[in-house]
Structure formats: structure tokens, C-alpha cells
Protein backbone atom coordinates (compact mmCIF):
# COMPACT_ATOMS: atom_id res chain seq x y z
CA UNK A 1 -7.28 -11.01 63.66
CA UNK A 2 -5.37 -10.57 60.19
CA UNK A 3 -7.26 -8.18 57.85
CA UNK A 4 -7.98 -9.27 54.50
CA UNK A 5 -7.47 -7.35 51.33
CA UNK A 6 -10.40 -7.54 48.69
CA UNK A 7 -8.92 -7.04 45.18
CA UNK A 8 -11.71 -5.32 43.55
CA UNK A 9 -10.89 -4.88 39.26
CA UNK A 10 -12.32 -2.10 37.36
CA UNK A 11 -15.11 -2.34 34.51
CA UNK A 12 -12.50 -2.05 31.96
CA UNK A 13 -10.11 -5.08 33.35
CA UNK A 14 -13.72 -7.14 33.28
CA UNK A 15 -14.65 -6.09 30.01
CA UNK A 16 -10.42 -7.14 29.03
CA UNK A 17 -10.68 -10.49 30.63
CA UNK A 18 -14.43 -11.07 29.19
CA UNK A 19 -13.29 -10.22 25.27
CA UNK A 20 -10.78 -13.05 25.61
CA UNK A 21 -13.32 -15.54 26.49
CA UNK A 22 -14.29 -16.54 22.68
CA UNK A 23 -10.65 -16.87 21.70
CA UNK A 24 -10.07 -18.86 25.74
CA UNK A 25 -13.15 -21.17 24.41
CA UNK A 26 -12.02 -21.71 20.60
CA UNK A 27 -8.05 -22.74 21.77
CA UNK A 28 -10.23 -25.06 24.12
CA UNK A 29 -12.27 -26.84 21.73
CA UNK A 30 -9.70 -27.18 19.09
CA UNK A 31 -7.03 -28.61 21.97
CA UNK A 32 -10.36 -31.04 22.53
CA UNK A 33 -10.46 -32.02 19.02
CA UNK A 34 -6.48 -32.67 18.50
CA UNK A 35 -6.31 -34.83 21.92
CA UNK A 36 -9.46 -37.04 20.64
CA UNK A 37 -8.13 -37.71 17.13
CA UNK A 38 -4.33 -38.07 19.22
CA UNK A 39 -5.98 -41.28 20.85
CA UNK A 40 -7.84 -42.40 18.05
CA UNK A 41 -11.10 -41.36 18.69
CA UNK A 42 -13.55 -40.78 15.95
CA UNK A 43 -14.67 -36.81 15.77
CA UNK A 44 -17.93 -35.59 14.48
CA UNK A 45 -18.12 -31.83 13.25
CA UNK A 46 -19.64 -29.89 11.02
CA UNK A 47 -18.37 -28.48 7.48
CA UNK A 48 -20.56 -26.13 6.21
CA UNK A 49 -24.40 -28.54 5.81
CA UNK A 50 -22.59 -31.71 6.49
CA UNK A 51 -21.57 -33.79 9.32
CA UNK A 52 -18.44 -34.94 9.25
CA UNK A 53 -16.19 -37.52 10.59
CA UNK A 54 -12.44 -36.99 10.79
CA UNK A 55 -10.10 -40.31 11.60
CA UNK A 56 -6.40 -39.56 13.11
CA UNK A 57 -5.69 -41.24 9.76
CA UNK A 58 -6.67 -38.17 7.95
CA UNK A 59 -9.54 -39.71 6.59
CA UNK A 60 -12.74 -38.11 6.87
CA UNK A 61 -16.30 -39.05 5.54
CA UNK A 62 -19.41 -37.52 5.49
CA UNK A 63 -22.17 -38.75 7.43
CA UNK A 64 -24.75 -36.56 7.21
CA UNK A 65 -26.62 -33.25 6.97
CA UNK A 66 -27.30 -30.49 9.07
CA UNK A 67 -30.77 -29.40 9.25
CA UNK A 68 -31.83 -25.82 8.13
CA UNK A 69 -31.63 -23.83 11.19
CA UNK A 70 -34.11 -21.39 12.64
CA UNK A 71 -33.70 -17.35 11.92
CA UNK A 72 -34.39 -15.08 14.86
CA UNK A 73 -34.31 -11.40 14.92
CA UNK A 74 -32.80 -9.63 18.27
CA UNK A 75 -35.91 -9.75 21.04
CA UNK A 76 -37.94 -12.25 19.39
CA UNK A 77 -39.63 -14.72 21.87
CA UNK A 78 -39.39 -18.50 21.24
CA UNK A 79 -40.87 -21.24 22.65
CA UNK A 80 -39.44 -24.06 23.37
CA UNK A 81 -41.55 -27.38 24.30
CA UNK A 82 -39.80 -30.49 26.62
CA UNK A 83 -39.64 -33.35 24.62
CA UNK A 84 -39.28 -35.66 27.67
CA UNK A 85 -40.24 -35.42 31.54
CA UNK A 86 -36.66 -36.31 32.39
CA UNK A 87 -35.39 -33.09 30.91
């Protein structure tokens, strides 16, 4: 039988290749957001309390307005309740 090499990486190469994760998921979402307007898809985001919706024209019109969000401090428990039985 062949033997079979593991290729085991050290905490530090982890913790490397974990950091670049946020910048990984940003050039993701942006690439997302350039391919929908590129086939003339209509894209909602946010822009600081509004909702916003961005043409591949270059137009862009507000739609609406983010609700005030919730403030949580490090270890505080939340509950959360199902809204549906489906969920």
C-alpha cells in the first residue's frame, strides 16, 4: 500500500490564512455587486440609514430606511423568537 502524507500547518499559517478571510469576503461581495449591475440587474444596499438602489446606468434612488439597530455589549444574551414554524 502507498503511504500517505498528512500536511499538518502550524497555528500561525491558520491564524495567516484566517486574517485574510474579511478582505477574501469583501473582494467577493463587491465582484457580486459589479457582475449584477454588468447584466443589468437592479442592486439594493445600504448608504449610511438608507436603502439604496444602484442601476448599471449610474442612477441610483433611495428606497428606503434602515431601521435603528440593536446595541449589545460583549457576553450579553439575546433572545431570539421564530417568527414562523417553517424556519
Amino acid at each position: 500500500m502507498a503511504s500517505t502524507e498528512t500536511n499538518s500547518l502550524s497555528d500561525e499559517a491558520i491564524q495567516n490564512l484566517e486574517d485574510q478571510i474579511p478582505d477574501l469576503a469583501a473582494g467577493a461581495t463587491h465582484a457580486a455587486y459589479v457582475r449584477a449591475l454588468a447584466a443589468g440587474q437592479t442592486v439594493l444596499h445600504v448608504e449610511g440609514r438608507d436603502i439604496v438602489a444602484s442601476q448599471a446606468d449610474g442612477s441610483r434612488r433611495v428606497v428606503g430606511e434602515v431601521k435603528a439597530g440593536r446595541k449589545v455589549v460583549a457576553g450579553q444574551v439575546i433572545k431570539v423568537r421564530r417568527l414562523s414554524a417553517d424556519a
